[in-house]
N, C-alpha and C. Protein backbone atom coordinates (compact mmCIF):
# COMPACT_ATOMS: atom_id res chain seq x y z
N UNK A 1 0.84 -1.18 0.00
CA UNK A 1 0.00 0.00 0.00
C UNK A 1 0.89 1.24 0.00
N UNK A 2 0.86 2.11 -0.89
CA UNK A 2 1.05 3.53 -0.82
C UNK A 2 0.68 4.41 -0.07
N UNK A 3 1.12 4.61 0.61
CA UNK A 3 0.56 5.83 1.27
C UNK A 3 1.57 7.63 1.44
N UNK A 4 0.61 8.82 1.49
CA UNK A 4 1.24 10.02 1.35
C UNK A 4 0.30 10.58 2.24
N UNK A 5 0.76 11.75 2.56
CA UNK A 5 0.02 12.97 3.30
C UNK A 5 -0.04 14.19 2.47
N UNK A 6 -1.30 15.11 2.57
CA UNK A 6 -1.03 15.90 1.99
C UNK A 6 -1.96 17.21 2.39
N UNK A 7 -1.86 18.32 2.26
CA UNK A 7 -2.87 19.33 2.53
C UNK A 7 -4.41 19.32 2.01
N UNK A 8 -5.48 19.54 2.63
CA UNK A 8 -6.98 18.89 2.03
C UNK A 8 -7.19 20.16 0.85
N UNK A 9 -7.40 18.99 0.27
CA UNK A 9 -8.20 20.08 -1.11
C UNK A 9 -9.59 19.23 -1.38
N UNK A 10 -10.54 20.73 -1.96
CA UNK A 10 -11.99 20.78 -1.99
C UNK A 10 -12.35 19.80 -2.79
N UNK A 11 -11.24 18.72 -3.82
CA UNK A 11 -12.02 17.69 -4.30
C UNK A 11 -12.34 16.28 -3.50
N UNK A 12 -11.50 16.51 -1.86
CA UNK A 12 -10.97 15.81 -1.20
C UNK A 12 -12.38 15.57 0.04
N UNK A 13 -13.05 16.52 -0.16
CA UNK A 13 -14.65 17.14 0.89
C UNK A 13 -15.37 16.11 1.11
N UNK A 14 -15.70 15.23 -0.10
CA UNK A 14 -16.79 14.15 0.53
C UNK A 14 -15.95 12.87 0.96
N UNK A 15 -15.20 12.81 0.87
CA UNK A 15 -14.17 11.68 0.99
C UNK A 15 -13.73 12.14 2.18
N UNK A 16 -13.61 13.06 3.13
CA UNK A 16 -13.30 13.24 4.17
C UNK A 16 -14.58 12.92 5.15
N UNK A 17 -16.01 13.79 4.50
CA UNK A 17 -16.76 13.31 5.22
C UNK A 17 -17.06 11.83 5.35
N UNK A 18 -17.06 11.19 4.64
CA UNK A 18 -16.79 9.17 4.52
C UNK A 18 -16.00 9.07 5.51
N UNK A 19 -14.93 8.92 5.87
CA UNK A 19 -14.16 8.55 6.76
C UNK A 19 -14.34 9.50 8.00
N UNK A 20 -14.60 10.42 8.37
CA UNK A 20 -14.96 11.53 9.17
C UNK A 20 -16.37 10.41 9.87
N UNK A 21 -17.62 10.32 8.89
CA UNK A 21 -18.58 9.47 9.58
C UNK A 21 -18.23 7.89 9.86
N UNK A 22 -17.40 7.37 9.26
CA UNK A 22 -17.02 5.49 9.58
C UNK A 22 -16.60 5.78 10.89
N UNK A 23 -15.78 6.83 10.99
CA UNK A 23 -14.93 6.65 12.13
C UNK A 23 -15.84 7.16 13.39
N UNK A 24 -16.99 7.97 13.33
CA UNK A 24 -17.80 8.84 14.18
C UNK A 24 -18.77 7.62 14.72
N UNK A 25 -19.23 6.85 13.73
CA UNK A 25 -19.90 5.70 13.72
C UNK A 25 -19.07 4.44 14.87
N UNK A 26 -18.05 4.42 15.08
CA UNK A 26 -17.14 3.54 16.27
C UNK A 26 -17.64 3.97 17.47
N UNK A 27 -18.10 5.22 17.53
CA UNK A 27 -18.01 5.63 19.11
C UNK A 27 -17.28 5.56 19.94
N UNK A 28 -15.87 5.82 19.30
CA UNK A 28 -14.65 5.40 20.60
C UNK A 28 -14.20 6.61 20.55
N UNK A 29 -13.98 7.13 19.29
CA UNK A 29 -12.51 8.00 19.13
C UNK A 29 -13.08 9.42 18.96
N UNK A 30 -14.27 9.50 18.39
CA UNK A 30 -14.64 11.24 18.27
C UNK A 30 -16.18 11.39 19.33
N UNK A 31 -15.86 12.93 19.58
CA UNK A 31 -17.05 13.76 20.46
C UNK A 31 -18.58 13.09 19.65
N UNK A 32 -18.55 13.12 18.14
CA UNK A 32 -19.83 13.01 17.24
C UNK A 32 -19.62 11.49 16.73
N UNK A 33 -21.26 10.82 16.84
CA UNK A 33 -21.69 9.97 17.01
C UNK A 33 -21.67 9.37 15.15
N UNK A 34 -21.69 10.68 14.41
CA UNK A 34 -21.84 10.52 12.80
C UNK A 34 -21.53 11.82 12.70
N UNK A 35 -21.35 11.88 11.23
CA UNK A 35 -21.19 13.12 10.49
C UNK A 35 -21.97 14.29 10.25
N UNK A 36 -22.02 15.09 10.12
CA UNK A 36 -22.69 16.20 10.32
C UNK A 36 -23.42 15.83 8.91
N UNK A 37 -24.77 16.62 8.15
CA UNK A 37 -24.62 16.86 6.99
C UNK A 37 -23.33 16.83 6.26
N UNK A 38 -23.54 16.16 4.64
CA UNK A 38 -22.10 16.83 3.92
C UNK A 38 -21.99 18.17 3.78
N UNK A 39 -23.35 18.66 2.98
CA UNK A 39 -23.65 20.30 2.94
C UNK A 39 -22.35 20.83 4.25
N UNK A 40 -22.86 20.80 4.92
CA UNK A 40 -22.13 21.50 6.43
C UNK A 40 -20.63 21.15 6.55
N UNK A 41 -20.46 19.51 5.96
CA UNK A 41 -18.99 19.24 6.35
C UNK A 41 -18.60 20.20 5.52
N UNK A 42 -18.86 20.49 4.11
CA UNK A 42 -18.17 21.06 3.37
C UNK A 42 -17.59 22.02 3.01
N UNK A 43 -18.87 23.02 3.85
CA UNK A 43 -18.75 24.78 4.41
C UNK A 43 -17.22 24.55 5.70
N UNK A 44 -17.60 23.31 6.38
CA UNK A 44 -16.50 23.50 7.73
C UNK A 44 -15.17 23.44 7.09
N UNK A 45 -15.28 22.47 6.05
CA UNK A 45 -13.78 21.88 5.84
C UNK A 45 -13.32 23.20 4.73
N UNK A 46 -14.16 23.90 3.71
CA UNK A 46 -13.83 25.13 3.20
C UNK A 46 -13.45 26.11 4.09
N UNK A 47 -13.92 26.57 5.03
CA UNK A 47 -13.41 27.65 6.16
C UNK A 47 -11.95 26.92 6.71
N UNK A 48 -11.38 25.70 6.78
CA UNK A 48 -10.03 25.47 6.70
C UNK A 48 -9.11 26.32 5.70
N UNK A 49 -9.91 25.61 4.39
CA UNK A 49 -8.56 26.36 3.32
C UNK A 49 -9.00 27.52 3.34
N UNK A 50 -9.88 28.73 3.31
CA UNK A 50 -10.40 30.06 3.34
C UNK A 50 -9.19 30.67 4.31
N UNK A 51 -9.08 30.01 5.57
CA UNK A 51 -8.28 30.90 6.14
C UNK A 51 -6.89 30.60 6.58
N UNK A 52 -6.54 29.58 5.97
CA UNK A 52 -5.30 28.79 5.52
C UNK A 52 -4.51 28.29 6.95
N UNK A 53 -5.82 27.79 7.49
CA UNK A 53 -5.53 26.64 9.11
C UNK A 53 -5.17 25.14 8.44
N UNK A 54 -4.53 24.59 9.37
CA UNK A 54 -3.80 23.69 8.97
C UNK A 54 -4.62 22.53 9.23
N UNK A 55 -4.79 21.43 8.15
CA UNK A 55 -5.79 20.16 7.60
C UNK A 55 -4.66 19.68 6.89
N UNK A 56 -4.90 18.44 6.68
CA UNK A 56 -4.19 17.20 6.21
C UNK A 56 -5.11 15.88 6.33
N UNK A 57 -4.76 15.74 4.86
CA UNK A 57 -5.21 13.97 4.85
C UNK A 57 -3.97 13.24 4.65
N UNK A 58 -4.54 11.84 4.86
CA UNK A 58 -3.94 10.90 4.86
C UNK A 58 -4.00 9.83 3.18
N UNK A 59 -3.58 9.82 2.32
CA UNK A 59 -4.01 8.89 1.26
C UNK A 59 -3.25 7.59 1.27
N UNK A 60 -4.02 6.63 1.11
CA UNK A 60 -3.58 4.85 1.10
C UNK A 60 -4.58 4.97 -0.43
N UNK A 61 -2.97 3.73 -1.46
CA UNK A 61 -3.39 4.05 -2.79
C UNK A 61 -4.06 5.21 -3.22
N UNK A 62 -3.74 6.25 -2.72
CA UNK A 62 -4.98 7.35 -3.28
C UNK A 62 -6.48 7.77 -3.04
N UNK A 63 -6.46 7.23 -1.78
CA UNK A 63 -7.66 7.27 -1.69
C UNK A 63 -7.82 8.06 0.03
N UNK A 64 -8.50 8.79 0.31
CA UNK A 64 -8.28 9.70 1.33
C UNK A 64 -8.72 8.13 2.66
N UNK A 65 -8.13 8.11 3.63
CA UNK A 65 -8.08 7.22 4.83
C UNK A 65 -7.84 7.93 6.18
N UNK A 66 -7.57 9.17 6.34
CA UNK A 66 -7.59 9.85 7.55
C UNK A 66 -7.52 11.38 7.35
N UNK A 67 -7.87 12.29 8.86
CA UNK A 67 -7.51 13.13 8.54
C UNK A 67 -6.95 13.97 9.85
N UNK A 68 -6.80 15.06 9.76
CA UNK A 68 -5.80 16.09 10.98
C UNK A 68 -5.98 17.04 10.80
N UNK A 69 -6.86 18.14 11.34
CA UNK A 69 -6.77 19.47 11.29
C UNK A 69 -6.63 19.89 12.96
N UNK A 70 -6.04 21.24 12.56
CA UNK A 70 -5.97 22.02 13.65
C UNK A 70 -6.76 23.45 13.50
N UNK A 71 -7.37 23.65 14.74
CA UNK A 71 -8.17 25.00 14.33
C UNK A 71 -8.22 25.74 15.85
N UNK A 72 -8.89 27.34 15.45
CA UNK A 72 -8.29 28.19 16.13
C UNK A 72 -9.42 28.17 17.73
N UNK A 73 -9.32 28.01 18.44
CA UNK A 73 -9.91 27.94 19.83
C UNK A 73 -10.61 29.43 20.28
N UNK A 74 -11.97 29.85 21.01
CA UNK A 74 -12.28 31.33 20.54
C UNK A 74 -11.50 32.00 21.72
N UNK A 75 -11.54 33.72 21.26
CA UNK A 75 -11.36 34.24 22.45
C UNK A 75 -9.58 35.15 21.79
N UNK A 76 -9.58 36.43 22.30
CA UNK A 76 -8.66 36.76 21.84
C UNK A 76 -6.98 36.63 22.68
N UNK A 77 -7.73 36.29 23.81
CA UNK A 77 -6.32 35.90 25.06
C UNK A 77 -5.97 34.62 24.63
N UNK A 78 -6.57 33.57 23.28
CA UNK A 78 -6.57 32.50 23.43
C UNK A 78 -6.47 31.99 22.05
N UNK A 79 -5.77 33.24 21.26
CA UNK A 79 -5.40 33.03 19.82
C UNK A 79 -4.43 32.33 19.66
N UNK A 80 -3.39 32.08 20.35
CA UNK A 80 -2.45 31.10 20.44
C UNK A 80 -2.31 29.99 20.05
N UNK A 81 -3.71 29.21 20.17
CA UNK A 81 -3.92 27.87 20.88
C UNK A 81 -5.03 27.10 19.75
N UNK A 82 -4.48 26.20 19.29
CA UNK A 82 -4.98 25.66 18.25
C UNK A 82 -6.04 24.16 18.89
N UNK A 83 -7.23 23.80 18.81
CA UNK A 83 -7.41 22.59 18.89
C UNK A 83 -7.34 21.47 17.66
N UNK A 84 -6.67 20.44 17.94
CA UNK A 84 -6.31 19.21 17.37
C UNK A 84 -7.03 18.10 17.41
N UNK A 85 -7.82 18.10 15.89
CA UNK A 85 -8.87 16.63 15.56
C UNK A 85 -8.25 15.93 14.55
N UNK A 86 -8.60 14.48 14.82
CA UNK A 86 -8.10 13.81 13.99
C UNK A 86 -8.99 12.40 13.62
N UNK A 87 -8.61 11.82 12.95
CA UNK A 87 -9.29 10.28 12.77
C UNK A 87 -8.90 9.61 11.96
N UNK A 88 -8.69 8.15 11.85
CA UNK A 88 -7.97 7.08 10.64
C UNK A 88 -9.16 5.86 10.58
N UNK A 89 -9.35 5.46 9.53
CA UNK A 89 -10.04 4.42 9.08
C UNK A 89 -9.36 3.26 9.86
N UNK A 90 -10.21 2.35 10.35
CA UNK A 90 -9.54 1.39 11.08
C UNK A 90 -8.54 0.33 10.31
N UNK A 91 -8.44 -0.10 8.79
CA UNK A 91 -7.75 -0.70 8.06
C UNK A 91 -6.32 -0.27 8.21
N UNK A 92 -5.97 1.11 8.41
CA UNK A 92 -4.69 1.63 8.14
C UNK A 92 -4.19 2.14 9.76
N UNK A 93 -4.70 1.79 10.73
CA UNK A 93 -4.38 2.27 11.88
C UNK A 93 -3.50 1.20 12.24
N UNK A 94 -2.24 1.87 13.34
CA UNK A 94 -0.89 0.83 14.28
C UNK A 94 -0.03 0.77 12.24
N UNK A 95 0.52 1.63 11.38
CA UNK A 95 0.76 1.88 10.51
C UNK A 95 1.66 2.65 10.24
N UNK A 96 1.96 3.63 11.40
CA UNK A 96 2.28 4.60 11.31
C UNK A 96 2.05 6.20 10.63
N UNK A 97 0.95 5.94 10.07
CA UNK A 97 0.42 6.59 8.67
C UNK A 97 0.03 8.30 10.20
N UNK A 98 -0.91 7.94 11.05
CA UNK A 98 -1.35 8.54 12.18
C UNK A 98 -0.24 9.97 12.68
N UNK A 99 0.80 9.07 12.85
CA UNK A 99 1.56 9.82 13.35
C UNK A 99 2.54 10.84 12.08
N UNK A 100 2.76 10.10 10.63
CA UNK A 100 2.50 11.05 9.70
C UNK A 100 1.80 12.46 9.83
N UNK A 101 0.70 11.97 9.95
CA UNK A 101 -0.58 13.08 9.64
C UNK A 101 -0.74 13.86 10.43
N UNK A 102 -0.55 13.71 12.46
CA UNK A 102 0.33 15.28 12.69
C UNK A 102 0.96 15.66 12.53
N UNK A 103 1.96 14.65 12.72
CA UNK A 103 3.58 15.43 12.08
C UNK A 103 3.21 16.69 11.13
N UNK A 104 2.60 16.33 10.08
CA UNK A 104 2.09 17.42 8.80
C UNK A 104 1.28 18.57 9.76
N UNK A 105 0.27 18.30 10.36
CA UNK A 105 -0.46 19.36 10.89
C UNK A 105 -0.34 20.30 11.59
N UNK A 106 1.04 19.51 12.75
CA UNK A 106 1.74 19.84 13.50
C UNK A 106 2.84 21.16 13.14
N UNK A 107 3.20 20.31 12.33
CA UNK A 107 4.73 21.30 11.94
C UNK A 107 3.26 23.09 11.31
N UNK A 108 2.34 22.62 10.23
CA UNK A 108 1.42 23.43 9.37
C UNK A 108 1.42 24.54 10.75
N UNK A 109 0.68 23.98 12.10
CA UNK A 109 0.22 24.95 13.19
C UNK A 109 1.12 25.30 13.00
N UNK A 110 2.18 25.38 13.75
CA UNK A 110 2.99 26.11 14.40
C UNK A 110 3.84 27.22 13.53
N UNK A 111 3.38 26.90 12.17
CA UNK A 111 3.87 27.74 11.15
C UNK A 111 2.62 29.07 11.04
N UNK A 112 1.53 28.31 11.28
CA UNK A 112 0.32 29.58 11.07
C UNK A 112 -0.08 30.09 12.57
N UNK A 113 0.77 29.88 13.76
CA UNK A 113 1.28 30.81 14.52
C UNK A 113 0.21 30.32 16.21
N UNK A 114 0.09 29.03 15.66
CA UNK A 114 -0.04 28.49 17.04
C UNK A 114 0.74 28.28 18.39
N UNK A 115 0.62 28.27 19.29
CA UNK A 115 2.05 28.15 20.11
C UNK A 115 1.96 27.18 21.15
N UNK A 116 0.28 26.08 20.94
CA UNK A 116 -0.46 25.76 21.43
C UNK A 116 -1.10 24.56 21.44
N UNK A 117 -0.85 23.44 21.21
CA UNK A 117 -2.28 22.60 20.41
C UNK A 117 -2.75 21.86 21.23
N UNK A 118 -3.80 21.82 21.75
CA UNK A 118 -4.70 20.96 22.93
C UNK A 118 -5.60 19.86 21.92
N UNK A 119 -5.65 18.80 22.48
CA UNK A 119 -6.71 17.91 22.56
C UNK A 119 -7.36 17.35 24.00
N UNK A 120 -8.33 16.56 23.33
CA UNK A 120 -9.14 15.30 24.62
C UNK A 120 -8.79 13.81 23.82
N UNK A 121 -8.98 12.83 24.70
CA UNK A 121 -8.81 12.00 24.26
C UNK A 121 -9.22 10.99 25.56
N UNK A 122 -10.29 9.85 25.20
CA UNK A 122 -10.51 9.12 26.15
C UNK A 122 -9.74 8.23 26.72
N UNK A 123 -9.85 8.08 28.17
CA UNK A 123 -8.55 7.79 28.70
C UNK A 123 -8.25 6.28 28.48
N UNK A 124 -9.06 5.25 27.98
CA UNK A 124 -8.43 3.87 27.85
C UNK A 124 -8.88 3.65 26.41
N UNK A 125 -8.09 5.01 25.42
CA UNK A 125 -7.40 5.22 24.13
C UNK A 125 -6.11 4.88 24.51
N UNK A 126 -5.63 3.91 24.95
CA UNK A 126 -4.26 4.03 25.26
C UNK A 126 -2.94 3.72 23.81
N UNK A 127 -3.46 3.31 22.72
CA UNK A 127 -2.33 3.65 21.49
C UNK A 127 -2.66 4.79 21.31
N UNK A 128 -3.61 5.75 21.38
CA UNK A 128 -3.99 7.50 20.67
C UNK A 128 -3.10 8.26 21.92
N UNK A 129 -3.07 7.99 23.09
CA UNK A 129 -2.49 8.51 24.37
C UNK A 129 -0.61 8.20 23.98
N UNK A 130 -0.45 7.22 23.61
CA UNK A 130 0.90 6.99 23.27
C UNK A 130 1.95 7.58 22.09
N UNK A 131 1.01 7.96 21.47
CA UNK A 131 1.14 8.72 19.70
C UNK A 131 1.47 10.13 20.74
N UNK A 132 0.42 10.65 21.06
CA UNK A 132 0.07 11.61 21.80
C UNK A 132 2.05 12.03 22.21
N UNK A 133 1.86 11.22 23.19
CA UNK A 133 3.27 11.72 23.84
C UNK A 133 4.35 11.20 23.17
N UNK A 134 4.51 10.32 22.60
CA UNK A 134 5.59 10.42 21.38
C UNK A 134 5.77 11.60 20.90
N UNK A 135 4.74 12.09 20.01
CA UNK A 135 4.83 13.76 19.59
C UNK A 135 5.15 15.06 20.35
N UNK A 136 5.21 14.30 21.86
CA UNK A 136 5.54 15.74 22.48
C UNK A 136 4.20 16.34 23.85
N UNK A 137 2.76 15.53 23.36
CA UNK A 137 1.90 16.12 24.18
C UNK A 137 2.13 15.75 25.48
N UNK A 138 1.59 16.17 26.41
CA UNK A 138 1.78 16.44 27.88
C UNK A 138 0.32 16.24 28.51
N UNK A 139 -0.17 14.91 29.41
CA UNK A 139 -1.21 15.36 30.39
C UNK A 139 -1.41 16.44 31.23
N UNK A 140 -2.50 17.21 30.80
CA UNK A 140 -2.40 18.38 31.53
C UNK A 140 -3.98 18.03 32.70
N UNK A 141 -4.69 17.06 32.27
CA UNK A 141 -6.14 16.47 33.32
C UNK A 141 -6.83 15.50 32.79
N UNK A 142 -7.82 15.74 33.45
CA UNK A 142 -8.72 14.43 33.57
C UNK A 142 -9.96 14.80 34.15
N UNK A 143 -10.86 15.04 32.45
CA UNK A 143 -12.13 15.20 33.02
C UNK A 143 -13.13 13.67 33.34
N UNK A 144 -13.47 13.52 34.19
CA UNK A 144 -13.94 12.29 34.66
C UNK A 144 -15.85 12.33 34.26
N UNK A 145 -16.04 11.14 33.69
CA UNK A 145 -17.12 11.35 33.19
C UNK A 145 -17.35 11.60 31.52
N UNK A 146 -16.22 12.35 31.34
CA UNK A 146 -16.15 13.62 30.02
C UNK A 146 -16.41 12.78 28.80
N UNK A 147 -16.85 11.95 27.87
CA UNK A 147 -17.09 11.05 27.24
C UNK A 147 -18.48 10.57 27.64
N UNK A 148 -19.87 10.00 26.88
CA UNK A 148 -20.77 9.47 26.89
C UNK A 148 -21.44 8.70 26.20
N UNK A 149 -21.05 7.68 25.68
CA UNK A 149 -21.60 6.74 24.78
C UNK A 149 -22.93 5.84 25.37
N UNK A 150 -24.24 5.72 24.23
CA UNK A 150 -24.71 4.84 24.71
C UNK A 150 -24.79 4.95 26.28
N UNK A 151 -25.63 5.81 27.21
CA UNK A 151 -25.30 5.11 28.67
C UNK A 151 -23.65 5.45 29.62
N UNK A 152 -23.08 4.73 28.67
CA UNK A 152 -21.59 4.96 29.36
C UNK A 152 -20.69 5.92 29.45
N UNK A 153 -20.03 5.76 30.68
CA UNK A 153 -19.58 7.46 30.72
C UNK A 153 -17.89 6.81 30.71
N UNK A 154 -17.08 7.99 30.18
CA UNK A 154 -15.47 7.26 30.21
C UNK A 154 -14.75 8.98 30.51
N UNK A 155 -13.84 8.33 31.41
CA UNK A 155 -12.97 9.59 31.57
C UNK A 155 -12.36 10.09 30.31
N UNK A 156 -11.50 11.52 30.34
CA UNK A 156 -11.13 11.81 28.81
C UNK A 156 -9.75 12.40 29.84
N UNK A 157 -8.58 12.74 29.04
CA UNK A 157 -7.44 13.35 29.54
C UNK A 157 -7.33 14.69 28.64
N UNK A 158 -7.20 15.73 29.21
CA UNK A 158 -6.75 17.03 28.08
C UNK A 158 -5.08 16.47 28.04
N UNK A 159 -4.23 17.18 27.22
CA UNK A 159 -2.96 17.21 26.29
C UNK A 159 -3.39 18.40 25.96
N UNK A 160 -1.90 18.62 26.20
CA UNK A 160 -1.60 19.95 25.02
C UNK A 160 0.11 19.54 24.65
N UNK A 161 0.48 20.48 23.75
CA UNK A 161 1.91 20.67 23.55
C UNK A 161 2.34 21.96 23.42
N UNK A 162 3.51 22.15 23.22
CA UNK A 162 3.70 23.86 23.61
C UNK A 162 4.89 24.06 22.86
N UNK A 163 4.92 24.85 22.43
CA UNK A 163 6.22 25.13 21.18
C UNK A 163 6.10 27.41 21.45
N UNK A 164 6.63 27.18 21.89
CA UNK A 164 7.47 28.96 21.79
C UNK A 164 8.25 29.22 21.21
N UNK A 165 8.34 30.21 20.37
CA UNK A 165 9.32 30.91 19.62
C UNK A 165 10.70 31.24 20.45
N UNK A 166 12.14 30.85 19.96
CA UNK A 166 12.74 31.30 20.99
C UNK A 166 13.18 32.63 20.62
């Protein structure tokens, strides 16, 4: 299998939402249960390239299989600080492809002037927790409860990472 990373482009929109909903559909790894409308994904994932925040897919043979954006958190004391989503089709995950695809997003933030990047992540994600700090992130808590599937409630850990200009 081939695989590349690359910056999302608008022919790339419904093919993100596909894998955006397979993966929403697990109920493990994202806040949303399914995909939003496409209509809507498509406005969201255009306001990426519009204001040139950092997104990345993942392609296996060519065909979009994950993705990574970072986007801007509100508040003007709090422009800094990018939040970090992501998701991989379960075929291509433990691949290394994952850790590709921040790498790309990663390096993208901190170029479009993040200094910042927080996630959540449920806490017995323990390969997403391990990626996590390979790259650098840092437990910063533990909202307990913070996750709700079905009934079930699962703790989540915030991460961030921190990169300053020297």
């Amino acid at each position: 299998m081939q695989t590349s990373i690359e910056a999302l482009q608008p022919a790339q929109f419904d093919a993100v939402w596909q894998v955006f909903d397979t993966v929403a559909r697990e109920k493990h790894y994202l806040a949303s249960q399914c995909a939003p409308a496409p209509a809507q994904m498509r406005e969201y994932l255009q306001t990426y390239i519009d204001k040139g925040q950092p997104y990345y897919v993942a392609l296996a043979d060519g065909q979009v299989c994950g993705w990574c954006g970072v986007q801007p958190v509100h508040g003007q004391a709090r422009a800094h600080v990018g939040m970090l989503g992501m998701g991989l089709l379960p075929a291509v995950r433990g691949q290394g492809i994952g850790e590709r695809l921040m790498q790309a997003a990663l390096q993208a933030a901190q170029s479009y002037g993040f200094t910042r990047v927080e996630l959540a992540v449920r806490a017995d994600n323990v390969r997403a927790i391990a990626l996590y700090e390979r790259l650098g992130f840092v437990r910063e808590g533990l909202l307990r409860d913070g996750f709700c599937v079905d009934g079930v409630y699962f703790d989540m850990h915030t991460m961030a990472l921190l990169h300053r200009p020297a």
